[in-house]
N, C-alpha and C. Protein backbone atom coordinates (compact mmCIF):
# COMPACT_ATOMS: atom_id res chain seq x y z
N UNK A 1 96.25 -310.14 -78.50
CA UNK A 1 96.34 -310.12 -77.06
C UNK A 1 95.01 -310.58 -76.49
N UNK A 2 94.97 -311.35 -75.42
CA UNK A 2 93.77 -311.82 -74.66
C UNK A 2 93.28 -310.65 -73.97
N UNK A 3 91.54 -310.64 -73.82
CA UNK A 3 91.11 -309.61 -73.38
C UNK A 3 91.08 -309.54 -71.96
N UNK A 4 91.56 -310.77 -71.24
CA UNK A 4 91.78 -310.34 -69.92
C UNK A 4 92.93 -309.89 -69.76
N UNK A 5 94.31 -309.95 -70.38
CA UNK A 5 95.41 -309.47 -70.04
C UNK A 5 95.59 -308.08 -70.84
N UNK A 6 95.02 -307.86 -71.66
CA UNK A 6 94.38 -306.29 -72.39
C UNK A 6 94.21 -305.39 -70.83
N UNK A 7 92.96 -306.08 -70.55
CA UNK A 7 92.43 -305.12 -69.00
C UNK A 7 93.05 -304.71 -68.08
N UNK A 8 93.93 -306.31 -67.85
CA UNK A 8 95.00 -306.01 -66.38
C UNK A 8 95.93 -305.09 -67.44
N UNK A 9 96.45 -304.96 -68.30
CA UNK A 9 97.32 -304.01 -68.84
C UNK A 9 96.97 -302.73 -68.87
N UNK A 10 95.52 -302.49 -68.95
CA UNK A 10 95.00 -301.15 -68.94
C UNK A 10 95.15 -300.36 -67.40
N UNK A 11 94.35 -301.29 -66.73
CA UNK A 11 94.20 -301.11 -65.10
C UNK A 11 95.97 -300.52 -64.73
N UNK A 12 96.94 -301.62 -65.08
CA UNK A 12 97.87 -301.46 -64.31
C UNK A 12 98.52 -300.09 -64.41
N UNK A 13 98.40 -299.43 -66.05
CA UNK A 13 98.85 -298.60 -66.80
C UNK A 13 97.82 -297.09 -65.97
N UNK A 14 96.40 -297.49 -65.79
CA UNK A 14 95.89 -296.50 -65.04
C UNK A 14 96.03 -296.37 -63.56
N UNK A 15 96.62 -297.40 -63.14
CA UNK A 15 97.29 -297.21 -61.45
C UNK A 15 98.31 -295.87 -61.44
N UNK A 16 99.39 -296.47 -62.00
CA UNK A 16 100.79 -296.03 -62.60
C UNK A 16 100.56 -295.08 -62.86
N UNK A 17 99.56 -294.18 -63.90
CA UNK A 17 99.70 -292.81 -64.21
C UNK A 17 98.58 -292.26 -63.12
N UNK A 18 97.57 -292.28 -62.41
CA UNK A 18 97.00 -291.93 -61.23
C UNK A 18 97.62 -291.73 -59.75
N UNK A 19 98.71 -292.30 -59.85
CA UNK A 19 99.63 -292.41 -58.66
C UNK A 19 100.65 -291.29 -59.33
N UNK A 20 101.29 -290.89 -60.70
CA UNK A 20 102.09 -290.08 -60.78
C UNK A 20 101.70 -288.24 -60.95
N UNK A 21 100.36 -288.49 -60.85
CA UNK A 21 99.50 -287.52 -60.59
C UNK A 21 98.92 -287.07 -59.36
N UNK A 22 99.16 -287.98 -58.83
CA UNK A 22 98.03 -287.21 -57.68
C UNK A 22 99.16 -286.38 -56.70
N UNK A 23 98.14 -285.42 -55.69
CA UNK A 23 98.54 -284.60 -55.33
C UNK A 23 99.57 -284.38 -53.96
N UNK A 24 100.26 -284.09 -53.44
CA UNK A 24 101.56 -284.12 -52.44
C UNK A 24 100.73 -283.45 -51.25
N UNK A 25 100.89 -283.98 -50.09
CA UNK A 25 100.08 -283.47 -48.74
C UNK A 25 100.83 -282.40 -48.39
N UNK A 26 100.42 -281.21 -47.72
CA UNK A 26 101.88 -280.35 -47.07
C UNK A 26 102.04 -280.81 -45.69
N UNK A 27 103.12 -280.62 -45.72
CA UNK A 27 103.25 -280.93 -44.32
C UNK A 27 103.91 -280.14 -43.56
N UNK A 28 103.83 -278.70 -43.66
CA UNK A 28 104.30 -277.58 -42.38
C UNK A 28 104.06 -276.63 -43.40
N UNK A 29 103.79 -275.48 -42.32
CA UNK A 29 103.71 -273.83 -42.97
C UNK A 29 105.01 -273.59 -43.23
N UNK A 30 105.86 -272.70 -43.93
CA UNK A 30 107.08 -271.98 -43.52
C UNK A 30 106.61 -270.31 -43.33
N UNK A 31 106.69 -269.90 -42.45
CA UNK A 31 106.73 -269.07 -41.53
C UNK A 31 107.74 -267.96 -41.90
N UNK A 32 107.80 -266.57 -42.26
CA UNK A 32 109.20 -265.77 -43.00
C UNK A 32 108.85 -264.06 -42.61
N UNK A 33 109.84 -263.79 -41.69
CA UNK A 33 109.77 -262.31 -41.40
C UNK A 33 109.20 -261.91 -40.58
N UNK A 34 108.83 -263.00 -38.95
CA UNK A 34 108.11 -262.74 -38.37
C UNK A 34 108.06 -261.76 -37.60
N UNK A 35 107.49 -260.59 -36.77
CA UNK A 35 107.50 -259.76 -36.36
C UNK A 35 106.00 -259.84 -35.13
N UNK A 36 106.29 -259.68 -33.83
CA UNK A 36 105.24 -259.18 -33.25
C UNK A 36 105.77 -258.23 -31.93
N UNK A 37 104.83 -256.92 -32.25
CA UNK A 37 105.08 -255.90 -30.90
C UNK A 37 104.65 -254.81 -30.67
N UNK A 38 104.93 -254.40 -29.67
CA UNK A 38 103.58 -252.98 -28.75
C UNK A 38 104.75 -251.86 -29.01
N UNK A 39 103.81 -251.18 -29.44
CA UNK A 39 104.31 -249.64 -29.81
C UNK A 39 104.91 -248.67 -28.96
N UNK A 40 106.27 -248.38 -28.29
CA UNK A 40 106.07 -247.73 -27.40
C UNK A 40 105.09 -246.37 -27.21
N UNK A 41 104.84 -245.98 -26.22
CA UNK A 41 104.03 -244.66 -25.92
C UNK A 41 102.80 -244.74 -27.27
N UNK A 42 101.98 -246.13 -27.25
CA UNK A 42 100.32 -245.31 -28.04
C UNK A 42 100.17 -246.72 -27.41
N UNK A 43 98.69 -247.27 -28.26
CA UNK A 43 97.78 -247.92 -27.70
C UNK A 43 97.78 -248.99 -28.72
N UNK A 44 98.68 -249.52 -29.17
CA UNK A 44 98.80 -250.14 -30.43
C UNK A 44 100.00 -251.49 -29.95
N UNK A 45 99.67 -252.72 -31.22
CA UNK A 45 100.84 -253.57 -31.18
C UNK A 45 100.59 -254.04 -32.88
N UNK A 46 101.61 -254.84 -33.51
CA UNK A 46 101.81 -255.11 -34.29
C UNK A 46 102.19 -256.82 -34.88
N UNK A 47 101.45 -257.40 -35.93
CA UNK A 47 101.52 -258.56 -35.71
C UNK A 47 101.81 -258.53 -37.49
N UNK A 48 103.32 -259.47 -37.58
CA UNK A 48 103.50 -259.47 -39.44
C UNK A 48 104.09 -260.29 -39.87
N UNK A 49 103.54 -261.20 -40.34
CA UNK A 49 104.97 -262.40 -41.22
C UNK A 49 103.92 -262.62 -42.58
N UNK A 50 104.64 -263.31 -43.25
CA UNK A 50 104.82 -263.61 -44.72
C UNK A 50 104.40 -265.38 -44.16
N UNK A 51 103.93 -266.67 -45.20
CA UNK A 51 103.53 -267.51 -44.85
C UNK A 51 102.97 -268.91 -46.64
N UNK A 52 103.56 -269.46 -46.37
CA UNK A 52 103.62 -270.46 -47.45
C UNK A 52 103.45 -271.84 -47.19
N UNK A 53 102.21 -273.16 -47.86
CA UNK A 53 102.64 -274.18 -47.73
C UNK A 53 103.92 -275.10 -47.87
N UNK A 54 104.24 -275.24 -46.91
CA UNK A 54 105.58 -276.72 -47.37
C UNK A 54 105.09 -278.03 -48.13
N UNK A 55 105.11 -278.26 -48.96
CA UNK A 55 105.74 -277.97 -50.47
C UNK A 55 104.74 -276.91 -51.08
N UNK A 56 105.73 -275.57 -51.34
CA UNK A 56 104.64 -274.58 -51.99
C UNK A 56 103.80 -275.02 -53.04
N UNK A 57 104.05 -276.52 -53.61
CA UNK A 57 103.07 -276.87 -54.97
C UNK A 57 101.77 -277.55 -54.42
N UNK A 58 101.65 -277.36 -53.25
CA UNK A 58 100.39 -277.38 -52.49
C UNK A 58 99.53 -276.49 -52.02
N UNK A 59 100.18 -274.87 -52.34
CA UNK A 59 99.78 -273.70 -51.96
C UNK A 59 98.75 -273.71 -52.41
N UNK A 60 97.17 -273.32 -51.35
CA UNK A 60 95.98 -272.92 -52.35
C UNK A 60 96.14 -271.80 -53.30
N UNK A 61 97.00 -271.21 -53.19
CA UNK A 61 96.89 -269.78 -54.22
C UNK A 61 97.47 -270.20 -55.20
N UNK A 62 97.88 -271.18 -55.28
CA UNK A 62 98.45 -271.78 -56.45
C UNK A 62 99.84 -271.04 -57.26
N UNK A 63 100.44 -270.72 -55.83
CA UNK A 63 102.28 -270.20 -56.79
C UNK A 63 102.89 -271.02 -55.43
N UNK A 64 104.04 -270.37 -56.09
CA UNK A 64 105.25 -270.53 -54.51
C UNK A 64 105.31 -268.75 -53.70
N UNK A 65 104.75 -268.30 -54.18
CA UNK A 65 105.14 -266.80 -53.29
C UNK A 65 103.95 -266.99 -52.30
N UNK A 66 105.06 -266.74 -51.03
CA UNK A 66 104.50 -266.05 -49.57
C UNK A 66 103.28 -264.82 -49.86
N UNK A 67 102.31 -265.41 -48.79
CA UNK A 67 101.27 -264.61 -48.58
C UNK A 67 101.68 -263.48 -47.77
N UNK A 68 101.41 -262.26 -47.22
CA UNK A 68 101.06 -261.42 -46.18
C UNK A 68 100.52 -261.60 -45.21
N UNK A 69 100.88 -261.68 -43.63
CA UNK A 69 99.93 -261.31 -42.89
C UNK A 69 100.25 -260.67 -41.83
N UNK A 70 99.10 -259.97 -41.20
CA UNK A 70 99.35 -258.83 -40.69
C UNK A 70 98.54 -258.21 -40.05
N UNK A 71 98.47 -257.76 -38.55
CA UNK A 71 97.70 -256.63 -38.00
C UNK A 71 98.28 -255.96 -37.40
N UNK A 72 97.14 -254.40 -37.06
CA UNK A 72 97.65 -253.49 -36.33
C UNK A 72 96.23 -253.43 -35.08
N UNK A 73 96.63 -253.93 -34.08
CA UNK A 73 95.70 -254.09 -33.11
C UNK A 73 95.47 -252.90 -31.64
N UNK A 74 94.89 -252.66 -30.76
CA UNK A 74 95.15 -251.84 -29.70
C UNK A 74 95.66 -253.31 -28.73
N UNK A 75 96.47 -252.84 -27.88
CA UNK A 75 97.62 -253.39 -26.98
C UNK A 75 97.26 -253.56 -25.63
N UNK A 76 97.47 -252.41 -24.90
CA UNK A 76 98.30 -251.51 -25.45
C UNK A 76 99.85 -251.71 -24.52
N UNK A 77 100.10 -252.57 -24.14
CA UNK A 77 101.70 -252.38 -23.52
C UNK A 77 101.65 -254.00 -23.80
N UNK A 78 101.27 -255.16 -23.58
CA UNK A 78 101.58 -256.37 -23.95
C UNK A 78 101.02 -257.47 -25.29
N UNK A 79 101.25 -257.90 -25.58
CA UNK A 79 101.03 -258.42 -26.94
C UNK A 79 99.25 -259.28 -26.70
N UNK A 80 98.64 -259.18 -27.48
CA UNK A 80 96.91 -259.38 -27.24
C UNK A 80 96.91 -260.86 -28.00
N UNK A 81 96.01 -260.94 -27.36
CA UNK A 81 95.23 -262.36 -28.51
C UNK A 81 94.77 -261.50 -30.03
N UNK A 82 94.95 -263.05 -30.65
CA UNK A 82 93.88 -261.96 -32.00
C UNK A 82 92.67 -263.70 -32.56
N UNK A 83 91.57 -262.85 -32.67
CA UNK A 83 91.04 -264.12 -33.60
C UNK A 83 91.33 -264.33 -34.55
N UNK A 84 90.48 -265.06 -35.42
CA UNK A 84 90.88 -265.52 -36.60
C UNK A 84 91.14 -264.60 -37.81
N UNK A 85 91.77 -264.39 -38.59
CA UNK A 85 91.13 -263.10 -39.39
C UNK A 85 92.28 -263.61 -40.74
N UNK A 86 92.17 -263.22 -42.00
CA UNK A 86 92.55 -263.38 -43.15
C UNK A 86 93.65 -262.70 -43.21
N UNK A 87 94.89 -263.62 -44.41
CA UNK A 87 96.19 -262.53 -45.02
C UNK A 87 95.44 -262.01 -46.12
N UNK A 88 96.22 -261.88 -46.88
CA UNK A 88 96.23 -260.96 -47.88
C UNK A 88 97.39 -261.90 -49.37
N UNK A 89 96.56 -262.49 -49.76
CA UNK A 89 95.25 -263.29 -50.64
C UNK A 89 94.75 -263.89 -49.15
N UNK A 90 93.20 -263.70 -49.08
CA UNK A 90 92.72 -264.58 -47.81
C UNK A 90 92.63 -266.15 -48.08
N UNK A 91 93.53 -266.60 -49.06
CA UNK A 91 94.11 -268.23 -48.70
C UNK A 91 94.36 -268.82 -47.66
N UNK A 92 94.88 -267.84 -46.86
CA UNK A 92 95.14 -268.19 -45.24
C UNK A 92 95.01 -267.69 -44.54
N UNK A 93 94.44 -268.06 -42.94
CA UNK A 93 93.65 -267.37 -41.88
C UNK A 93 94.90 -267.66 -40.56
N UNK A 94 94.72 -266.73 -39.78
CA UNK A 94 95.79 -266.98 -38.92
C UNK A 94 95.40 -266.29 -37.29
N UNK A 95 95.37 -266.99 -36.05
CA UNK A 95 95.01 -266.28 -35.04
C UNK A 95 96.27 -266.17 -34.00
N UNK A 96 96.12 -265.73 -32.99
CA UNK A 96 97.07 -265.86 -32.29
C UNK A 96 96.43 -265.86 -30.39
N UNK A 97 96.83 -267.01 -29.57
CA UNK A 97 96.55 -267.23 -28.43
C UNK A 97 97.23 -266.92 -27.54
N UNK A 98 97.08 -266.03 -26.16
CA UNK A 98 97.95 -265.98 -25.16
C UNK A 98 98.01 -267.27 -24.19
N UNK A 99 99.07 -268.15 -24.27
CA UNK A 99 99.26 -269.07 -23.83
C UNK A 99 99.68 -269.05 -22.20
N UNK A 100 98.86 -270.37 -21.26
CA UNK A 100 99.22 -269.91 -19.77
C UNK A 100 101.14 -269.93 -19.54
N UNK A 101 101.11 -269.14 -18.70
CA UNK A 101 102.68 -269.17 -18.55
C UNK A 101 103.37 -267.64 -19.01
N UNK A 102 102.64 -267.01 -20.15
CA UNK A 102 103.19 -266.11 -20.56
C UNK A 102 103.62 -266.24 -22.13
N UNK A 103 104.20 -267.27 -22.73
CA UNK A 103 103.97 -267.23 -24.25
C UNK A 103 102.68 -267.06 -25.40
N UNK A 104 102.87 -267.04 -26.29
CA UNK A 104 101.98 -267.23 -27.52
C UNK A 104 101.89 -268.48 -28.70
N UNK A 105 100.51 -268.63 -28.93
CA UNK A 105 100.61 -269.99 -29.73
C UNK A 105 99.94 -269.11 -31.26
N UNK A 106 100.66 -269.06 -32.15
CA UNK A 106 99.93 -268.91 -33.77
C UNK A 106 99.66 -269.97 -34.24
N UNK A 107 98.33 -269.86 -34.86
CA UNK A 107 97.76 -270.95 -35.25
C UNK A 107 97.66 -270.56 -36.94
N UNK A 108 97.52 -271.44 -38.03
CA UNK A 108 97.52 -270.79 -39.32
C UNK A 108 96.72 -272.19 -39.62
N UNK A 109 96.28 -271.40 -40.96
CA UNK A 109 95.21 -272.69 -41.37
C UNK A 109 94.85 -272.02 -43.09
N UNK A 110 94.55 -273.15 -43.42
CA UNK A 110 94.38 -272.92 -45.20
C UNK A 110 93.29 -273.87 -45.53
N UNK A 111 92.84 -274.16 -46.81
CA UNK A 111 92.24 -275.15 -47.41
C UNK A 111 93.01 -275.95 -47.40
N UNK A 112 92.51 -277.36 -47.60
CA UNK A 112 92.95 -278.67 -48.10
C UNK A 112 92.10 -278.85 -48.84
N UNK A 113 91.14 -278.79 -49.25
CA UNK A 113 90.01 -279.19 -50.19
C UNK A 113 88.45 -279.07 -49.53
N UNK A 114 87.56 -279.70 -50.12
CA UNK A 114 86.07 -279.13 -49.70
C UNK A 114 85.58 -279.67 -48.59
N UNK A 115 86.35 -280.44 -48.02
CA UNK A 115 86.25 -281.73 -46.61
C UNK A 115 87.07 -280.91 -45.53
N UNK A 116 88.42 -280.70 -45.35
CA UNK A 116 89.10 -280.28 -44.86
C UNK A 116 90.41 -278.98 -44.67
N UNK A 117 91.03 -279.00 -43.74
CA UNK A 117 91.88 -277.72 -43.42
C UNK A 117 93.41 -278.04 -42.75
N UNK A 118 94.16 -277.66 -44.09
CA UNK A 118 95.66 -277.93 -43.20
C UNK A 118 95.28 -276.49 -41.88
N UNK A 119 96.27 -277.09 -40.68
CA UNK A 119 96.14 -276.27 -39.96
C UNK A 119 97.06 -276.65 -38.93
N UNK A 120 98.09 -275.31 -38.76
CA UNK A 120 99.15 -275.61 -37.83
C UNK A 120 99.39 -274.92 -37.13
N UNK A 121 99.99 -275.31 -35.59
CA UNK A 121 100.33 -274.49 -34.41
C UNK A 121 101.23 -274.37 -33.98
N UNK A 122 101.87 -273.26 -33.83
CA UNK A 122 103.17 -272.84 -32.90
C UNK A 122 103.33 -272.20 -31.88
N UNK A 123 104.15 -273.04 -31.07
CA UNK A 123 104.11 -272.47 -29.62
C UNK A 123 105.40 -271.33 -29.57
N UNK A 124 105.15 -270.23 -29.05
CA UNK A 124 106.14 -268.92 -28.96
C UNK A 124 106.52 -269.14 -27.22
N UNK A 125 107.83 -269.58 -27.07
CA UNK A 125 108.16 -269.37 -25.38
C UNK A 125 107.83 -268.43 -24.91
N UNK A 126 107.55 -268.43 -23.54
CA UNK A 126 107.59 -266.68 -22.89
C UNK A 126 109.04 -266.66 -22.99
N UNK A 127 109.97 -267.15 -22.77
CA UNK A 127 111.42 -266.27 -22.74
C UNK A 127 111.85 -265.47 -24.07
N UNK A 128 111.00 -265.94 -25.62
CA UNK A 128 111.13 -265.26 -26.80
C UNK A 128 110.38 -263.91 -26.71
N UNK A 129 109.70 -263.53 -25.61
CA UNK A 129 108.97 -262.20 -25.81
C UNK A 129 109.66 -261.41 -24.30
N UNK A 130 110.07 -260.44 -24.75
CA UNK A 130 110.43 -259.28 -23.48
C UNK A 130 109.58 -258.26 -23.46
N UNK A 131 109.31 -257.70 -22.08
CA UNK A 131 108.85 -256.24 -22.09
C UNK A 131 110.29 -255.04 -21.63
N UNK A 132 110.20 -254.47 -22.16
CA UNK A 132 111.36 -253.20 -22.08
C UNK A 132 110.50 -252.46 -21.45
N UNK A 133 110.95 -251.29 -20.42
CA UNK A 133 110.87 -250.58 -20.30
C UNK A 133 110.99 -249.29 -20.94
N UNK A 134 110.07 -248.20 -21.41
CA UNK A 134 110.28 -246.79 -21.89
C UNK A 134 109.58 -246.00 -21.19
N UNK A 135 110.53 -245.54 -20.01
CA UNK A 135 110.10 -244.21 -19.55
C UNK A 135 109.07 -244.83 -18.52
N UNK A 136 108.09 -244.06 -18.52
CA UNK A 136 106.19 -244.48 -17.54
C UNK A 136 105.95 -245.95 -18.74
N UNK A 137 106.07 -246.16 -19.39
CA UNK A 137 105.30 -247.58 -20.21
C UNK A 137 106.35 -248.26 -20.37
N UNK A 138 105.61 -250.07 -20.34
CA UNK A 138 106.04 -251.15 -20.43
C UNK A 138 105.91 -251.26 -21.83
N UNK A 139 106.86 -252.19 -22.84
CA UNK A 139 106.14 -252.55 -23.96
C UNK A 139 106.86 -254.16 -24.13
N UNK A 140 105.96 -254.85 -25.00
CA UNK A 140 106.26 -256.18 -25.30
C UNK A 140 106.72 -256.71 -26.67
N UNK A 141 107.40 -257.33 -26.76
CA UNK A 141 107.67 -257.74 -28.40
C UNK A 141 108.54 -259.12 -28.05
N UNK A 142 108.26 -259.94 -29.68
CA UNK A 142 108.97 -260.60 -29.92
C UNK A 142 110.49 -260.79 -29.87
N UNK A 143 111.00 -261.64 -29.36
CA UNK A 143 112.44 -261.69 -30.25
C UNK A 143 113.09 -263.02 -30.41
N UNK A 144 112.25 -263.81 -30.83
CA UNK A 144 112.55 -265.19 -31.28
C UNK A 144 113.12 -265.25 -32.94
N UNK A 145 113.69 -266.11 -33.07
CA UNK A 145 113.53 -266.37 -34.82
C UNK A 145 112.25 -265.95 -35.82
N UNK A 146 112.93 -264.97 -36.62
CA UNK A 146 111.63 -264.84 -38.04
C UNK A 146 111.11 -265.45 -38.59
N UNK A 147 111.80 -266.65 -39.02
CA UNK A 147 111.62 -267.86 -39.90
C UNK A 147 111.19 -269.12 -39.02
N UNK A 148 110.41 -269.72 -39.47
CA UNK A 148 109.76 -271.02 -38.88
C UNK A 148 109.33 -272.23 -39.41
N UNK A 149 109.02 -272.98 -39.10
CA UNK A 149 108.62 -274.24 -39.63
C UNK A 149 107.63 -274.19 -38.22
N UNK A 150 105.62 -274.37 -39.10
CA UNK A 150 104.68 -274.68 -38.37
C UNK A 150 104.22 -276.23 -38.96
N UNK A 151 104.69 -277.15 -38.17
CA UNK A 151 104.04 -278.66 -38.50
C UNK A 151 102.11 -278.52 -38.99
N UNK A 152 101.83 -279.01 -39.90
CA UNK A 152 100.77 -279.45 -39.96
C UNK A 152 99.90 -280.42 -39.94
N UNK A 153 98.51 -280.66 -39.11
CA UNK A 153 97.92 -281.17 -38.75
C UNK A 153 96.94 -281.35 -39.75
N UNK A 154 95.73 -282.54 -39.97
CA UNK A 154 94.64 -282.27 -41.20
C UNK A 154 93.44 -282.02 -40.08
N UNK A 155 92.95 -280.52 -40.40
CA UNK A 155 91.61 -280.88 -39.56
C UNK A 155 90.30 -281.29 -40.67
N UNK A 156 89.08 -282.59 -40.21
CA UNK A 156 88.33 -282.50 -41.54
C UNK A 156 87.07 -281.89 -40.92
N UNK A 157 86.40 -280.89 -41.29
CA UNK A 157 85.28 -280.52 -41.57
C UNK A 157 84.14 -281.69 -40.99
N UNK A 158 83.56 -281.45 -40.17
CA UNK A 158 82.17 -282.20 -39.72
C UNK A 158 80.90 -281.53 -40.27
């Protein structure tokens, strides 16, 4: 065999297996069991879903099982902002914004590597959150869908 067509045979052969290797981008959170709401009668609200890259073989924790996440915050009658703060593996960080109008935006975010951060946002309608009445107190909660699909965005690291 000629040693230039040796090379292009090598090259082409190392395209081919570098391309069947490399790694799959995610492209949305899935979102599972969501839960957010104010306690009637105390000073408390509650914020809880479960949370996985789409395609889980992109998960930094490196399985397909859903993370945890979760707080127990003071309220105390309508649902609060929260900053940023870790699940449980802290693979993923997750905040939550009171949006003008009356809804909520969750934001979730993970590694992508040492440059950058998948990171995705969902907007919660105000018509998905009610306050009920109990008694002397107002309280607020969710009642949208558990399950979600959060599109992701790449943010890179400056």
């Amino acid at each position: 065999m000629q040693p230039n067509t040796l090379l292009t045979t090598l090259f082409a052969a190392a395209a081919v297996s570098g391309a069947a290797v490399q790694r799959r981008q995610a492209n949305a959170f899935t979102v599972s069991n969501f839960t957010a709401s104010c306690i009637p009668h105390s000073f408390y609200c509650a914020y809880d879903f479960d949370v996985i890259t789409d395609p889980a073989s992109v998960s930094p924790t490196g399985n397909s099982t859903p993370v945890s996440c979760g707080l127990f915050l003071p309220g105390p009658d309508y649902l609060p902002a929260v900053g940023l703060t870790g699940c449980d593996p802290a693979a993923y960080s997750w905040s939550v914004a009171v949006a003008p109008g009356g809804g909520l935006q969750l934001s979730i975010t993970t590694p992508q590597d040492s440059h950058g951060n998948y990171t995705g946002v969902y907007d919660v309608p105000a018509d998905q959150l009610v306050a009920e009445q109990h008694g002397a107190v107002t309280t607020q909660r969710y009642i949208g869908p558990g399950d979600f699909s959060v599109p992701i965005g790449v943010a890179v690291a400056e």
